[in-house]
N, C-alpha and C. Protein backbone atom coordinates (compact mmCIF):
# COMPACT_ATOMS: atom_id res chain seq x y z
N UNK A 1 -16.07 16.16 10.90
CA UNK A 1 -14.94 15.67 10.13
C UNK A 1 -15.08 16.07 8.67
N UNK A 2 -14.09 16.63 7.92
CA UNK A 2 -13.87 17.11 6.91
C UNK A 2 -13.79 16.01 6.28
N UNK A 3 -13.93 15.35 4.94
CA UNK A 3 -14.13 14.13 3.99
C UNK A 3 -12.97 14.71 2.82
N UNK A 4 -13.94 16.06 2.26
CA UNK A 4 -13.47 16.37 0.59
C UNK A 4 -12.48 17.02 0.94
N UNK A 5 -10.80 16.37 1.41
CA UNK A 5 -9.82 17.36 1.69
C UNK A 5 -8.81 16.76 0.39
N UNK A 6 -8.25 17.93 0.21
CA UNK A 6 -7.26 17.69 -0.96
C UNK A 6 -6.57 16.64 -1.37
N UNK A 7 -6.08 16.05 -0.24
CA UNK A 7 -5.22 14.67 -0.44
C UNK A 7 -5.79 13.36 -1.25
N UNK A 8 -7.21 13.11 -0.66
CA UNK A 8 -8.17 12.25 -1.19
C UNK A 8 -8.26 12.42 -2.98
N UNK A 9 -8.09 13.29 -3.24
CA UNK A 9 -8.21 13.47 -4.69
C UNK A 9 -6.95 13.13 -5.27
N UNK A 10 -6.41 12.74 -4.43
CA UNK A 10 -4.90 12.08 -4.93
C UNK A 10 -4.92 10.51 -5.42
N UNK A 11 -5.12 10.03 -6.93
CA UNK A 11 -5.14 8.69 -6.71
C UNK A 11 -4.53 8.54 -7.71
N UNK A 12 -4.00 6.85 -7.93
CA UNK A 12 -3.15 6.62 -9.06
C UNK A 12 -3.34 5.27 -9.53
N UNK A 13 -2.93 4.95 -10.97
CA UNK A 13 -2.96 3.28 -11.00
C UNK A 13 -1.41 3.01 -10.79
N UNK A 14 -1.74 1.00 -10.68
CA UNK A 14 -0.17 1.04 -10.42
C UNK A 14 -0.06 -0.26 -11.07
N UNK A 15 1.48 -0.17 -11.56
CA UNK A 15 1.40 -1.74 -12.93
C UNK A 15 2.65 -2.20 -11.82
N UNK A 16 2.37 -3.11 -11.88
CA UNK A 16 2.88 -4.19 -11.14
C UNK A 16 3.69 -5.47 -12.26
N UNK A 17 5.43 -5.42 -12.17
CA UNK A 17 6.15 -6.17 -13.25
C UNK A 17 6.75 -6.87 -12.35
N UNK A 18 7.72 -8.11 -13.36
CA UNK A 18 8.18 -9.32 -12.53
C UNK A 18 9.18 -8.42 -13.24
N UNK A 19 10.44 -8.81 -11.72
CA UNK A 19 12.06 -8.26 -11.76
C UNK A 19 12.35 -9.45 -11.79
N UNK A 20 14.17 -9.08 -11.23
CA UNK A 20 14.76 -10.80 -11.04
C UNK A 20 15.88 -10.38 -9.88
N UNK A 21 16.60 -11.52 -9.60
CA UNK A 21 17.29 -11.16 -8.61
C UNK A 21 18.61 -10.51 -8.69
N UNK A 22 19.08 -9.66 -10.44
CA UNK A 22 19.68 -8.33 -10.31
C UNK A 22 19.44 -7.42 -10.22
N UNK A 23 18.02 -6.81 -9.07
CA UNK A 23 17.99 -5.75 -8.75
C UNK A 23 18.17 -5.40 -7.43
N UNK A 24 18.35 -4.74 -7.16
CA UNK A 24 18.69 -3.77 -5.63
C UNK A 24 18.35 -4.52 -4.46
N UNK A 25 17.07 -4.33 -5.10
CA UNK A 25 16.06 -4.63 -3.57
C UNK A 25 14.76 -5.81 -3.99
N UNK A 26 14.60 -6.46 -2.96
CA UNK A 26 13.17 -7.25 -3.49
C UNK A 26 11.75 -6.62 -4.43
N UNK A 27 12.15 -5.41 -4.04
CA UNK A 27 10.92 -4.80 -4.87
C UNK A 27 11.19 -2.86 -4.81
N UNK A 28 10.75 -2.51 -6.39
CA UNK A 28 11.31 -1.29 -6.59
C UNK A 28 10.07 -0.56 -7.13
N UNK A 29 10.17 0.92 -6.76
CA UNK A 29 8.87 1.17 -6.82
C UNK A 29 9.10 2.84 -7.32
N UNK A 30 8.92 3.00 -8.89
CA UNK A 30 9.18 4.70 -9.48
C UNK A 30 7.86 4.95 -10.19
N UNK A 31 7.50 6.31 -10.51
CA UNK A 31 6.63 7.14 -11.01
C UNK A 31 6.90 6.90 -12.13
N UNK A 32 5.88 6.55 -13.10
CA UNK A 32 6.05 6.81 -14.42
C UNK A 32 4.70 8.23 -15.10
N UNK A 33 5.14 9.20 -15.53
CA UNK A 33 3.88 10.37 -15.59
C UNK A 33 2.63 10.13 -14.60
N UNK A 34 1.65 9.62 -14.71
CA UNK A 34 0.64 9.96 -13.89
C UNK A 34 0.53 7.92 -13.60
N UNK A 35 1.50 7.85 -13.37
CA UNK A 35 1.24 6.26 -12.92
C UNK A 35 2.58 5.84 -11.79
N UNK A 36 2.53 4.70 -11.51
CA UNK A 36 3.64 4.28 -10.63
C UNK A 36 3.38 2.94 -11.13
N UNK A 37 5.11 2.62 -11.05
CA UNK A 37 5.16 0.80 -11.65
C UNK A 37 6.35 0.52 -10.23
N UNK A 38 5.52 -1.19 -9.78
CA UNK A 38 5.85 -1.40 -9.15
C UNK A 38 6.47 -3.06 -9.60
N UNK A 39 8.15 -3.21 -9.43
CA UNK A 39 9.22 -4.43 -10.16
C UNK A 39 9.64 -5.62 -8.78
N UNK A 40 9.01 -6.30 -8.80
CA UNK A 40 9.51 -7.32 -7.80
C UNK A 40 10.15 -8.66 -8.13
N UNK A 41 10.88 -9.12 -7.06
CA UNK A 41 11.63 -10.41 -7.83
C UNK A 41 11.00 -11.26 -6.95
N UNK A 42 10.29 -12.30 -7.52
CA UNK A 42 9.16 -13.75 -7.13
C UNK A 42 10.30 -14.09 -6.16
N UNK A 43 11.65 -14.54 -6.22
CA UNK A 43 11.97 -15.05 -4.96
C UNK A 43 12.37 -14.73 -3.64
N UNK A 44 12.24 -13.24 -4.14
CA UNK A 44 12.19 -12.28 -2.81
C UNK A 44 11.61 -11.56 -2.07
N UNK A 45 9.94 -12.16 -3.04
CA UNK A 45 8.78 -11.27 -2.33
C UNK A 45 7.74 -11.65 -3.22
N UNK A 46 6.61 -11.97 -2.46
CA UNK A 46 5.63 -12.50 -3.31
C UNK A 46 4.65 -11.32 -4.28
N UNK A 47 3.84 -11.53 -4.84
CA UNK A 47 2.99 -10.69 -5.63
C UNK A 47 2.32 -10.40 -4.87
N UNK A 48 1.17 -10.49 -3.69
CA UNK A 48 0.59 -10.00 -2.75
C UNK A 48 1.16 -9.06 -2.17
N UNK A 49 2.89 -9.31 -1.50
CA UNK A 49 3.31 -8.31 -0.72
C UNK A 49 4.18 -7.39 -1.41
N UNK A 50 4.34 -7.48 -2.46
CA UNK A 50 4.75 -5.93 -3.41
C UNK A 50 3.81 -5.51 -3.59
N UNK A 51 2.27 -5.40 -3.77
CA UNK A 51 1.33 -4.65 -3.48
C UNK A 51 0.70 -4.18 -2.65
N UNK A 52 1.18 -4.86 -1.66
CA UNK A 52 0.64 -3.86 -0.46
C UNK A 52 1.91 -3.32 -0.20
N UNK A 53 2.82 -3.30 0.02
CA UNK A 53 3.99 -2.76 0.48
C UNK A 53 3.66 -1.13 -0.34
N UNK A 54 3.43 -1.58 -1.65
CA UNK A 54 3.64 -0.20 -2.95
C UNK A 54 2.31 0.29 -2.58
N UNK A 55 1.28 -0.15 -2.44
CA UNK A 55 0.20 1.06 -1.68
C UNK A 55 0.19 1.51 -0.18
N UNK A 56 0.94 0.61 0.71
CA UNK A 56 1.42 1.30 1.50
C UNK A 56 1.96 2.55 1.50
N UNK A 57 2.91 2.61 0.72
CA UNK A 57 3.86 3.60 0.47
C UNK A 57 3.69 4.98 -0.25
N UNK A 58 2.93 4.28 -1.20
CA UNK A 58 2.29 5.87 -1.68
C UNK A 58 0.79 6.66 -0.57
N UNK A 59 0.01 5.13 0.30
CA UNK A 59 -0.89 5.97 0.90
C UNK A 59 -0.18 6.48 1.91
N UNK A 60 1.05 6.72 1.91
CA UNK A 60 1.73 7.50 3.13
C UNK A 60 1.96 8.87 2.72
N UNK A 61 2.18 8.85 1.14
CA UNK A 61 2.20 10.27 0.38
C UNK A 61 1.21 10.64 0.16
N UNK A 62 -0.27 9.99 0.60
CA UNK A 62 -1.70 11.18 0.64
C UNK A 62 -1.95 10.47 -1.06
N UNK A 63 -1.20 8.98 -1.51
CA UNK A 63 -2.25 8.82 -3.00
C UNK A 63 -2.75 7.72 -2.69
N UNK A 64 -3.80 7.68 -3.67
CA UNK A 64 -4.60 6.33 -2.98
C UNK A 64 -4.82 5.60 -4.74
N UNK A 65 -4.25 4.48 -4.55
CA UNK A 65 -4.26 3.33 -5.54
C UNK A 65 -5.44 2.96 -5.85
N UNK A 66 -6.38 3.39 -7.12
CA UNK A 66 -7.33 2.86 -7.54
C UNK A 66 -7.80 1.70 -8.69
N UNK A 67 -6.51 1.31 -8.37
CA UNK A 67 -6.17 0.30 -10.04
C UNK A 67 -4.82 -0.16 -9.89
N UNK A 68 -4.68 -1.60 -9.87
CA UNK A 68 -3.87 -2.51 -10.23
C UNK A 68 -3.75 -3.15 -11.24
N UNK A 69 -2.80 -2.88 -12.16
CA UNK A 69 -2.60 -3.33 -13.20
C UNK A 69 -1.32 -4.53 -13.20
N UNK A 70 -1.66 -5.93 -13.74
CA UNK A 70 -0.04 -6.91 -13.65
C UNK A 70 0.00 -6.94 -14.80
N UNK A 71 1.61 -6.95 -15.07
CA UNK A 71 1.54 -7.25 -16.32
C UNK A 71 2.54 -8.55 -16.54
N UNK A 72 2.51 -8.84 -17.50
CA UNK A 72 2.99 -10.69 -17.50
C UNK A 72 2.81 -11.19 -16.68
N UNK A 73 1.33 -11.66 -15.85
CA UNK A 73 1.10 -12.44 -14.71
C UNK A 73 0.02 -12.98 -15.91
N UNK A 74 -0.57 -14.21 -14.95
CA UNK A 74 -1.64 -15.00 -15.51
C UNK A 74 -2.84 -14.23 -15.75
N UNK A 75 -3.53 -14.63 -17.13
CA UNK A 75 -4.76 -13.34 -17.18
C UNK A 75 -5.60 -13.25 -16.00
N UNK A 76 -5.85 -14.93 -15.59
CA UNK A 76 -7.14 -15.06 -14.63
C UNK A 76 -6.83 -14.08 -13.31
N UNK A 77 -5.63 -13.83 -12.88
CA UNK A 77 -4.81 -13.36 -11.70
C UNK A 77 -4.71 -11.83 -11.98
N UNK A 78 -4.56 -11.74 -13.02
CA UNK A 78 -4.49 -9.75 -13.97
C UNK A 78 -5.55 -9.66 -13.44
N UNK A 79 -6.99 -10.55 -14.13
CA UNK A 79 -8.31 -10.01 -14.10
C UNK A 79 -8.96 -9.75 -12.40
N UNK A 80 -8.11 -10.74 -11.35
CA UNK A 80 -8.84 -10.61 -9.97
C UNK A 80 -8.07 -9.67 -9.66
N UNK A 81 -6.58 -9.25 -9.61
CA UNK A 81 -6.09 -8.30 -8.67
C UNK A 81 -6.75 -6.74 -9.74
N UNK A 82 -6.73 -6.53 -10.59
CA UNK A 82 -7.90 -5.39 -11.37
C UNK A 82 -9.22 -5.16 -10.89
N UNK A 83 -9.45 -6.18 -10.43
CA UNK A 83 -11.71 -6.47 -10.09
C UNK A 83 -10.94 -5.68 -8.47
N UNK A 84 -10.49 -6.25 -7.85
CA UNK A 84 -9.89 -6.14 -6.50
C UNK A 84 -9.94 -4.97 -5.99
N UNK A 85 -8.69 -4.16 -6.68
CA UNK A 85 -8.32 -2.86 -6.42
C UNK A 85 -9.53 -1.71 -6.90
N UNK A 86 -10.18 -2.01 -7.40
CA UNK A 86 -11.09 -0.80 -7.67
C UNK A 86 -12.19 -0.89 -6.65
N UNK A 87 -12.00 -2.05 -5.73
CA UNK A 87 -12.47 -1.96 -4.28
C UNK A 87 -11.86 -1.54 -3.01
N UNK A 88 -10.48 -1.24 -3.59
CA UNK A 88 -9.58 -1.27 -2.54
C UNK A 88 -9.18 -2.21 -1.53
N UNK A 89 -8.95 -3.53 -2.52
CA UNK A 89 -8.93 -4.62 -1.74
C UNK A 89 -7.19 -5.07 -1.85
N UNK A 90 -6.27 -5.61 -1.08
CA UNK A 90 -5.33 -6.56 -1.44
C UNK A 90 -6.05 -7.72 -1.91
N UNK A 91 -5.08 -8.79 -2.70
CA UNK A 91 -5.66 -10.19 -2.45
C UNK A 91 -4.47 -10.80 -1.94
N UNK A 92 -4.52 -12.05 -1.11
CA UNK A 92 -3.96 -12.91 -0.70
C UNK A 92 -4.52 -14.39 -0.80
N UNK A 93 -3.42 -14.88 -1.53
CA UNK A 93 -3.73 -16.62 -1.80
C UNK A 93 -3.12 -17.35 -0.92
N UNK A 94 -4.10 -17.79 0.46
CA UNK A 94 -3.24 -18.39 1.23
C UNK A 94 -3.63 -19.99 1.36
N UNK A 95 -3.25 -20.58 2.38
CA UNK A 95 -3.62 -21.74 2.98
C UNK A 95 -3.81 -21.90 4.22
N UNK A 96 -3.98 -20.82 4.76
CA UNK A 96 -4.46 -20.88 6.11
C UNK A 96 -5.92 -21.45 6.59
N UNK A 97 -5.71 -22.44 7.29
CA UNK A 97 -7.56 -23.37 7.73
C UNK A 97 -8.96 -22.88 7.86
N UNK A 98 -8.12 -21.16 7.97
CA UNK A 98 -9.48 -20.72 8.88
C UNK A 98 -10.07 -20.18 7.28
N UNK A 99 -9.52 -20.05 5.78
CA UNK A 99 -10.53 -19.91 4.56
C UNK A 99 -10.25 -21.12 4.04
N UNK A 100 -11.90 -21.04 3.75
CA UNK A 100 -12.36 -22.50 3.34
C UNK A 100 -12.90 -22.01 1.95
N UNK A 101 -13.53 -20.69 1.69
CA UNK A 101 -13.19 -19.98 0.56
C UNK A 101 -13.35 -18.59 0.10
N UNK A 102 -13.16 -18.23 -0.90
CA UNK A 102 -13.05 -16.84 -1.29
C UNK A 102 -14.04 -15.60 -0.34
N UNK A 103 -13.16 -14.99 0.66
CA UNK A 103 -13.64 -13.92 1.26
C UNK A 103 -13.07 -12.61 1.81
N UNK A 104 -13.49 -11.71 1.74
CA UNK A 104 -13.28 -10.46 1.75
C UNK A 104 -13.46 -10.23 3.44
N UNK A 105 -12.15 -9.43 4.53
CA UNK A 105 -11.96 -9.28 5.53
C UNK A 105 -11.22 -7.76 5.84
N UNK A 106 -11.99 -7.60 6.34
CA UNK A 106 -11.33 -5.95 6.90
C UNK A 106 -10.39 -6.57 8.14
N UNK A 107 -9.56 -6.39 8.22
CA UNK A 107 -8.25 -6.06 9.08
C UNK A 107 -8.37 -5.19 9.81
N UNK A 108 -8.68 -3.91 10.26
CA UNK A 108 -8.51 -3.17 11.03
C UNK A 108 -9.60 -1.98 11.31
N UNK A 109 -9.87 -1.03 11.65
CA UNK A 109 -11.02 0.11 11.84
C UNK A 109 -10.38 0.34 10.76
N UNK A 110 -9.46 1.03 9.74
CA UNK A 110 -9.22 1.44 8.52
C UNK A 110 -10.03 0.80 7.28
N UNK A 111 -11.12 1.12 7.04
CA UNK A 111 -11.80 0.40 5.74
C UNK A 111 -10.93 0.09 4.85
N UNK A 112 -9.96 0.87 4.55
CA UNK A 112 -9.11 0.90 3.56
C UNK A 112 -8.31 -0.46 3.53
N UNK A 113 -8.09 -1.11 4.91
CA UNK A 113 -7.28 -2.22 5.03
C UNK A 113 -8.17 -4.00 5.01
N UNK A 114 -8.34 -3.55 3.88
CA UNK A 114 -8.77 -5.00 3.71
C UNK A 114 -8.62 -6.16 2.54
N UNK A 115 -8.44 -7.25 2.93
CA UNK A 115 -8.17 -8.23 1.60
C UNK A 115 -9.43 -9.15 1.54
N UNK A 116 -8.91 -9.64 0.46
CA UNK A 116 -9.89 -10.73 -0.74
C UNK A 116 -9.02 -12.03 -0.31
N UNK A 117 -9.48 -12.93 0.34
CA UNK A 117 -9.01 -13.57 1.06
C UNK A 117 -9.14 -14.99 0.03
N UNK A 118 -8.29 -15.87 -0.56
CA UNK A 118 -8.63 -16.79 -2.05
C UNK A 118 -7.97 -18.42 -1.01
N UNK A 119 -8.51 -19.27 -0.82
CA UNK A 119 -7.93 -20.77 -0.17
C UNK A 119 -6.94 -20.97 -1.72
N UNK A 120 -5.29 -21.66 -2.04
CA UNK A 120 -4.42 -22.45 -2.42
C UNK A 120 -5.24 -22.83 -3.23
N UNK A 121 -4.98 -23.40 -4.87
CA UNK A 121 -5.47 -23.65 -5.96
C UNK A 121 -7.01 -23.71 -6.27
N UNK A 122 -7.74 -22.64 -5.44
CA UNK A 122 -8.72 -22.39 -5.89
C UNK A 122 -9.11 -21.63 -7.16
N UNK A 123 -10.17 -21.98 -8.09
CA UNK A 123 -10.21 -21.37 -9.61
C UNK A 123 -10.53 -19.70 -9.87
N UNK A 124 -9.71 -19.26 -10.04
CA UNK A 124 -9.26 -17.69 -9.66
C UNK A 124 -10.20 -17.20 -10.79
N UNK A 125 -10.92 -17.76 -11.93
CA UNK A 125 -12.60 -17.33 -12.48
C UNK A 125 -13.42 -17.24 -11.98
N UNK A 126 -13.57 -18.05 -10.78
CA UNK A 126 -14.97 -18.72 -9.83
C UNK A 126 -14.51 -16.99 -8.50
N UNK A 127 -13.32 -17.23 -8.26
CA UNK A 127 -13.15 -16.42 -6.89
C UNK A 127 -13.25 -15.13 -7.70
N UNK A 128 -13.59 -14.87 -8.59
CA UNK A 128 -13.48 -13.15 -9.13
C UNK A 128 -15.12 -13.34 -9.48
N UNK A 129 -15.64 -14.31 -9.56
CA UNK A 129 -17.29 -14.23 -9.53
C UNK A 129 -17.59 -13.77 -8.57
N UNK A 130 -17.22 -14.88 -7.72
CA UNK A 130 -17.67 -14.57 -6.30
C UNK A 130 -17.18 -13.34 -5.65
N UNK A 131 -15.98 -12.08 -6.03
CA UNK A 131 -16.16 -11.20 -5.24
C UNK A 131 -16.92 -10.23 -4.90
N UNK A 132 -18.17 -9.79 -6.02
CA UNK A 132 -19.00 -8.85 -5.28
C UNK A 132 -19.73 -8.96 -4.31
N UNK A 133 -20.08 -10.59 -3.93
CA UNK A 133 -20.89 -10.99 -3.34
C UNK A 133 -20.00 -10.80 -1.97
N UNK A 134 -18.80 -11.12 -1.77
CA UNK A 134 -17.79 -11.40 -0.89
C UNK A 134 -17.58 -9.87 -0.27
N UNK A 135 -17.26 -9.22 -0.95
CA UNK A 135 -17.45 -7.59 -0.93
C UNK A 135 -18.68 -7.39 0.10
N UNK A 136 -19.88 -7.47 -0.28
CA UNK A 136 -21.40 -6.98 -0.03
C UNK A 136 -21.20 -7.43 1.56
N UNK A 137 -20.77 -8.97 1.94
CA UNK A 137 -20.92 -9.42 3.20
C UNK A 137 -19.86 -9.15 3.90
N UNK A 138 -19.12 -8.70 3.83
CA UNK A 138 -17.75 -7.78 4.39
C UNK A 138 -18.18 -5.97 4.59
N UNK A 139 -18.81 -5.80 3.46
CA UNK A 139 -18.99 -3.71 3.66
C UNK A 139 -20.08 -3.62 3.01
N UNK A 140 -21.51 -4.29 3.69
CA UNK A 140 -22.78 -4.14 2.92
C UNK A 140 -23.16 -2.51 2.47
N UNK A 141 -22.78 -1.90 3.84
CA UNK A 141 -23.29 -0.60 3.46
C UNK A 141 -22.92 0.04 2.30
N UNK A 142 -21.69 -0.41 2.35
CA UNK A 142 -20.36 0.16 1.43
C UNK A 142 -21.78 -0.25 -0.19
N UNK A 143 -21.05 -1.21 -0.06
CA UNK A 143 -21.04 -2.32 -0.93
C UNK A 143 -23.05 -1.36 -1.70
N UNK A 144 -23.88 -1.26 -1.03
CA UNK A 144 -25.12 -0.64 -1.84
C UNK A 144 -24.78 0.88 -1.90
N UNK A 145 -24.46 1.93 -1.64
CA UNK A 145 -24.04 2.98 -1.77
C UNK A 145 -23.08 2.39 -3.41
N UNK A 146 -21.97 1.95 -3.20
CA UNK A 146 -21.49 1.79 -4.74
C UNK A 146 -22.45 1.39 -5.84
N UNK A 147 -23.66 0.61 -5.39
CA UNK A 147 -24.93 0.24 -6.54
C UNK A 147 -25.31 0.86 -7.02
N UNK A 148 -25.73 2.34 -5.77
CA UNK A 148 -26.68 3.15 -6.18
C UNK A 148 -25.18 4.82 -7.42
N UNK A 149 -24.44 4.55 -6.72
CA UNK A 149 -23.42 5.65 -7.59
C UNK A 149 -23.23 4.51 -9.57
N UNK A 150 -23.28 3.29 -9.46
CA UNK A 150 -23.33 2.43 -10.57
C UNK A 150 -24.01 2.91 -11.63
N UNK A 151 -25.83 3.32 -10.61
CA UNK A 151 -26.67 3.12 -11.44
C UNK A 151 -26.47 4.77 -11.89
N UNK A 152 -26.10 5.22 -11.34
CA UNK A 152 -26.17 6.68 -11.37
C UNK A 152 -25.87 7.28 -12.75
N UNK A 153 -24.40 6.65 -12.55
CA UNK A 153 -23.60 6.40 -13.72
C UNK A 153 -24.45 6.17 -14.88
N UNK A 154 -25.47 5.11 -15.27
CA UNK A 154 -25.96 4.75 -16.35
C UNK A 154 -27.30 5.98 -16.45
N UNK A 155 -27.58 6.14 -15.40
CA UNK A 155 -28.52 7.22 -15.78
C UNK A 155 -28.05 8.87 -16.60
N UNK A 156 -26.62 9.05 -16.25
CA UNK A 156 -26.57 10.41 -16.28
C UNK A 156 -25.53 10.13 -17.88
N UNK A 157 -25.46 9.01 -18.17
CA UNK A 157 -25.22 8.22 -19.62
C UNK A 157 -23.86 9.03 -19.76
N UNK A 158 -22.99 8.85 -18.76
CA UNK A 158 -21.93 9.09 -18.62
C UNK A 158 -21.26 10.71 -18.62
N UNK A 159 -22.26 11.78 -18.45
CA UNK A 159 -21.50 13.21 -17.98
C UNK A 159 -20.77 13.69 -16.83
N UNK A 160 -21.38 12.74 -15.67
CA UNK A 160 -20.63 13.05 -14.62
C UNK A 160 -20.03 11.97 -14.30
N UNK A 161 -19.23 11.09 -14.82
CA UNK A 161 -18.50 9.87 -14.21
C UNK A 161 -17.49 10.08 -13.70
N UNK A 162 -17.03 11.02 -13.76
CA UNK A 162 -15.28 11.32 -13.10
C UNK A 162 -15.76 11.81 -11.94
N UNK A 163 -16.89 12.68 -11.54
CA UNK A 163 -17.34 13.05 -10.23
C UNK A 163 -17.82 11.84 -9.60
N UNK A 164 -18.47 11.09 -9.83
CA UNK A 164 -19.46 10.00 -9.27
C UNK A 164 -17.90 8.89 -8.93
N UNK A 165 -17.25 8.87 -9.90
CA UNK A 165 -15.99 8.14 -9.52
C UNK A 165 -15.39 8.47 -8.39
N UNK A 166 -15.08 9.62 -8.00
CA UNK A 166 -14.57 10.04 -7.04
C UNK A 166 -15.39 10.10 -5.85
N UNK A 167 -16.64 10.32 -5.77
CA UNK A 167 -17.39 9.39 -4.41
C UNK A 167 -17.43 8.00 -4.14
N UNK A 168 -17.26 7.50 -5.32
CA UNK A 168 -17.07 6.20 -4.78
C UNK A 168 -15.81 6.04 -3.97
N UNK A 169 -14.20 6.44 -4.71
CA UNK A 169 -13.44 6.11 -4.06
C UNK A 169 -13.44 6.73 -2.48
N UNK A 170 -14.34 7.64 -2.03
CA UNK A 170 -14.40 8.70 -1.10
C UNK A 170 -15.45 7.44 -0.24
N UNK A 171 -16.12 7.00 -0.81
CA UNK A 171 -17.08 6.03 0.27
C UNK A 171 -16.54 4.68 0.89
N UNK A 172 -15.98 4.07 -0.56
CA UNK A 172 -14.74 3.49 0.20
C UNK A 172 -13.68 3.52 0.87
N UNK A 173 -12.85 4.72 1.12
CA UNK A 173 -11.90 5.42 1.85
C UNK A 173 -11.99 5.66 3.28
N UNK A 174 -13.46 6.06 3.25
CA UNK A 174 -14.14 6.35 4.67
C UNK A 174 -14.85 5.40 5.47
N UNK A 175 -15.78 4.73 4.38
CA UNK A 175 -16.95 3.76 5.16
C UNK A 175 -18.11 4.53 5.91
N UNK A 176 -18.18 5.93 4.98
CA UNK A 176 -19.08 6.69 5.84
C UNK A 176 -19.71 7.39 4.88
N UNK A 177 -20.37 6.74 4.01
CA UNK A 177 -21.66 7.27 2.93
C UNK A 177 -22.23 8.31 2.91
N UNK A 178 -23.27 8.18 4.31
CA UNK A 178 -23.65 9.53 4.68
C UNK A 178 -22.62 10.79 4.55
N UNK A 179 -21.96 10.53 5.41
CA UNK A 179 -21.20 11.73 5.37
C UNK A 179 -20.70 12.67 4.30
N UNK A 180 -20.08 11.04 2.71
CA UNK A 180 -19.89 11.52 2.02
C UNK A 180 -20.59 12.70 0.79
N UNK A 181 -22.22 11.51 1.04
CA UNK A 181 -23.01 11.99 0.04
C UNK A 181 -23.54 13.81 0.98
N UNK A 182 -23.32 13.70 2.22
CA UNK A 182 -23.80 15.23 2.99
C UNK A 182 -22.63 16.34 2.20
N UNK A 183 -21.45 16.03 2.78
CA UNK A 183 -20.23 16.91 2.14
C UNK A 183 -20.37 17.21 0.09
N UNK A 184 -20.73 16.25 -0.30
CA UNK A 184 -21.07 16.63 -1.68
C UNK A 184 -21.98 17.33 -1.42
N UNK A 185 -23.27 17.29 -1.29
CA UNK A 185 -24.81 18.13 -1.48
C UNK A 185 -24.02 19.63 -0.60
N UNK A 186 -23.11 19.50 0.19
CA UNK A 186 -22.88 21.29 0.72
C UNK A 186 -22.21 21.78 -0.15
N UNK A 187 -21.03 20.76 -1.13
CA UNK A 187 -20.31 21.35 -1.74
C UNK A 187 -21.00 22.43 -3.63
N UNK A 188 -22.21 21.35 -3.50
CA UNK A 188 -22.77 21.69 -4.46
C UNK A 188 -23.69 23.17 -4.35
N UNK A 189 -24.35 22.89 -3.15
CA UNK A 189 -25.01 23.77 -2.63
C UNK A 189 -24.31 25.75 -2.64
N UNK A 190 -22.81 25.54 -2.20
CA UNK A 190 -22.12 26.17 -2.50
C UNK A 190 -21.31 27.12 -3.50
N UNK A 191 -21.05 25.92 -4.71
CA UNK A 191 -20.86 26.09 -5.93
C UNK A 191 -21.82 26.93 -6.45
N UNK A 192 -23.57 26.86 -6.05
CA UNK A 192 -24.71 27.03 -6.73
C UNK A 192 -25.16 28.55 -6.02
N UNK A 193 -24.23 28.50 -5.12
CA UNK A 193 -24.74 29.91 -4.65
C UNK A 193 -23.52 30.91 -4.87
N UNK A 194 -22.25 30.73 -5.16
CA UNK A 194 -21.64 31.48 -5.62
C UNK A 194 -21.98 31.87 -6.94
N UNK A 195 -22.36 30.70 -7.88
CA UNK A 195 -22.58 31.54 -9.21
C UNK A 195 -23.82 32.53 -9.44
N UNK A 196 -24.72 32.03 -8.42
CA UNK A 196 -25.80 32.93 -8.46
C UNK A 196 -25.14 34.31 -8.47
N UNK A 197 -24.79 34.52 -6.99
CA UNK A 197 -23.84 35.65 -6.49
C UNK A 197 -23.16 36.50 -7.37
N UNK A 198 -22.26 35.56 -8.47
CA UNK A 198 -21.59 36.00 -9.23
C UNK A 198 -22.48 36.71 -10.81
N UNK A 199 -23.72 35.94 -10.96
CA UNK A 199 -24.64 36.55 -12.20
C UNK A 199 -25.40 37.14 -11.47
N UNK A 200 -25.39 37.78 -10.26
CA UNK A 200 -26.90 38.73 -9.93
C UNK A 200 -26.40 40.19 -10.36
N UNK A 201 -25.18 40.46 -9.92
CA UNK A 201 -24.43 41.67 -10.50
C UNK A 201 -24.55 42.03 -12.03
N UNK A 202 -24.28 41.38 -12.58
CA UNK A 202 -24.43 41.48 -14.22
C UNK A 202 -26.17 41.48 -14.78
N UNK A 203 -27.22 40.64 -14.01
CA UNK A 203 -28.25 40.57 -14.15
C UNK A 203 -28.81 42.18 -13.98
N UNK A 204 -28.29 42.60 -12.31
CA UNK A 204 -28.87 43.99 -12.53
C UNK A 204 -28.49 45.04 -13.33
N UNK A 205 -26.98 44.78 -13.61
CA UNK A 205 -26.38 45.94 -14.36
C UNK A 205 -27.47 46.16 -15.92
């Protein structure tokens, strides 16, 4: 299975605004330059499901949402659906019996489909503490593979962060680490032998 295919490198943030009920549709969803804003009206659709609906929709166009941005929502609620999405998580605030509290659930073989699961007036400071931990016991593997690309990050004191960024979103996408970190080391491997290739000519000349 091919990993590093073009589409994957497709990602976007997305700002998420409160509409009202003179617009079209419950929820409206346009490109702004290298972003997408997504306008919903609270009584026709909650804040949970204009975000998944709007990453639905673009992961159907091959982009993948790495950032949720709200704007005029509550900070504490800005700050969890932000922590969230750079996991590729929905959140949902429900009241259903079976959360008793803040946890992270994959939905389907799609890694990609999973929420941050928050119980009805629980303290949305406490549940954004608790999500890495919530994270780790939902996609452990996941979840140390992102530690080790973290630390990476601090080691290489930030030259390659836009690459290392993009394995992460690639490890989360997949749920298949190995694979990812194999397909990088060929891709590099590659890179490293074309340029050779390309300075041995000039070396002998």
């Amino acid at each position: 299975m091919t990993i590093l295919t073009r589409e994957r490198f497709f990602t976007a943030s997305l700002h998420v605004r409160l509409g009202d009920a003179r617009q079209a549709k419950a929820g409206l969803l346009r490109r702004d330059g290298d972003r997408f804003i997504a306008i919903y009206d609270p009584e026709r659709a909650s804040l949970a499901t204009a975000v998944v609906l709007a990453r639905a929709l673009l992961s159907s166009e091959g982009i993948t949402v790495t950032e949720v941005i709200l704007e005029g929502h509550d900070p504490d609620l800005t700050a969890l659906f932000h922590a969230a999405s750079k996991l590729l998580l929905d959140v949902e605030i429900t009241t259903g019996p079976r959360i008793t509290e803040p946890a992270v659930r994959v939905l389907s073989q799609d890694p990609t489909q999973a929420t941050y699961f928050i119980p009805e007036n629980w303290d949305l400071s406490d549940a954004l503490e608790r999500l890495p931990a919530a994270f780790a016991d939902a996609r452990p593997v996941v979840a140390r593979n992102l530690e080790r690309i973290a630390q990476a990050k601090k080691d290489s004191g930030g030259k390659i962060d836009h690459a290392l960024d993009v394995v992460a979103v690639l490890v989360l996408e997949t749920g298949n680490p190995d694979g990812v970190w194999d397909e990088v080391l060929e891709l590099l491997h590659q890179v490293r032998t074309e340029r050779t290739t390309a300075v041995a000519p000039a070396t002998a000349a």
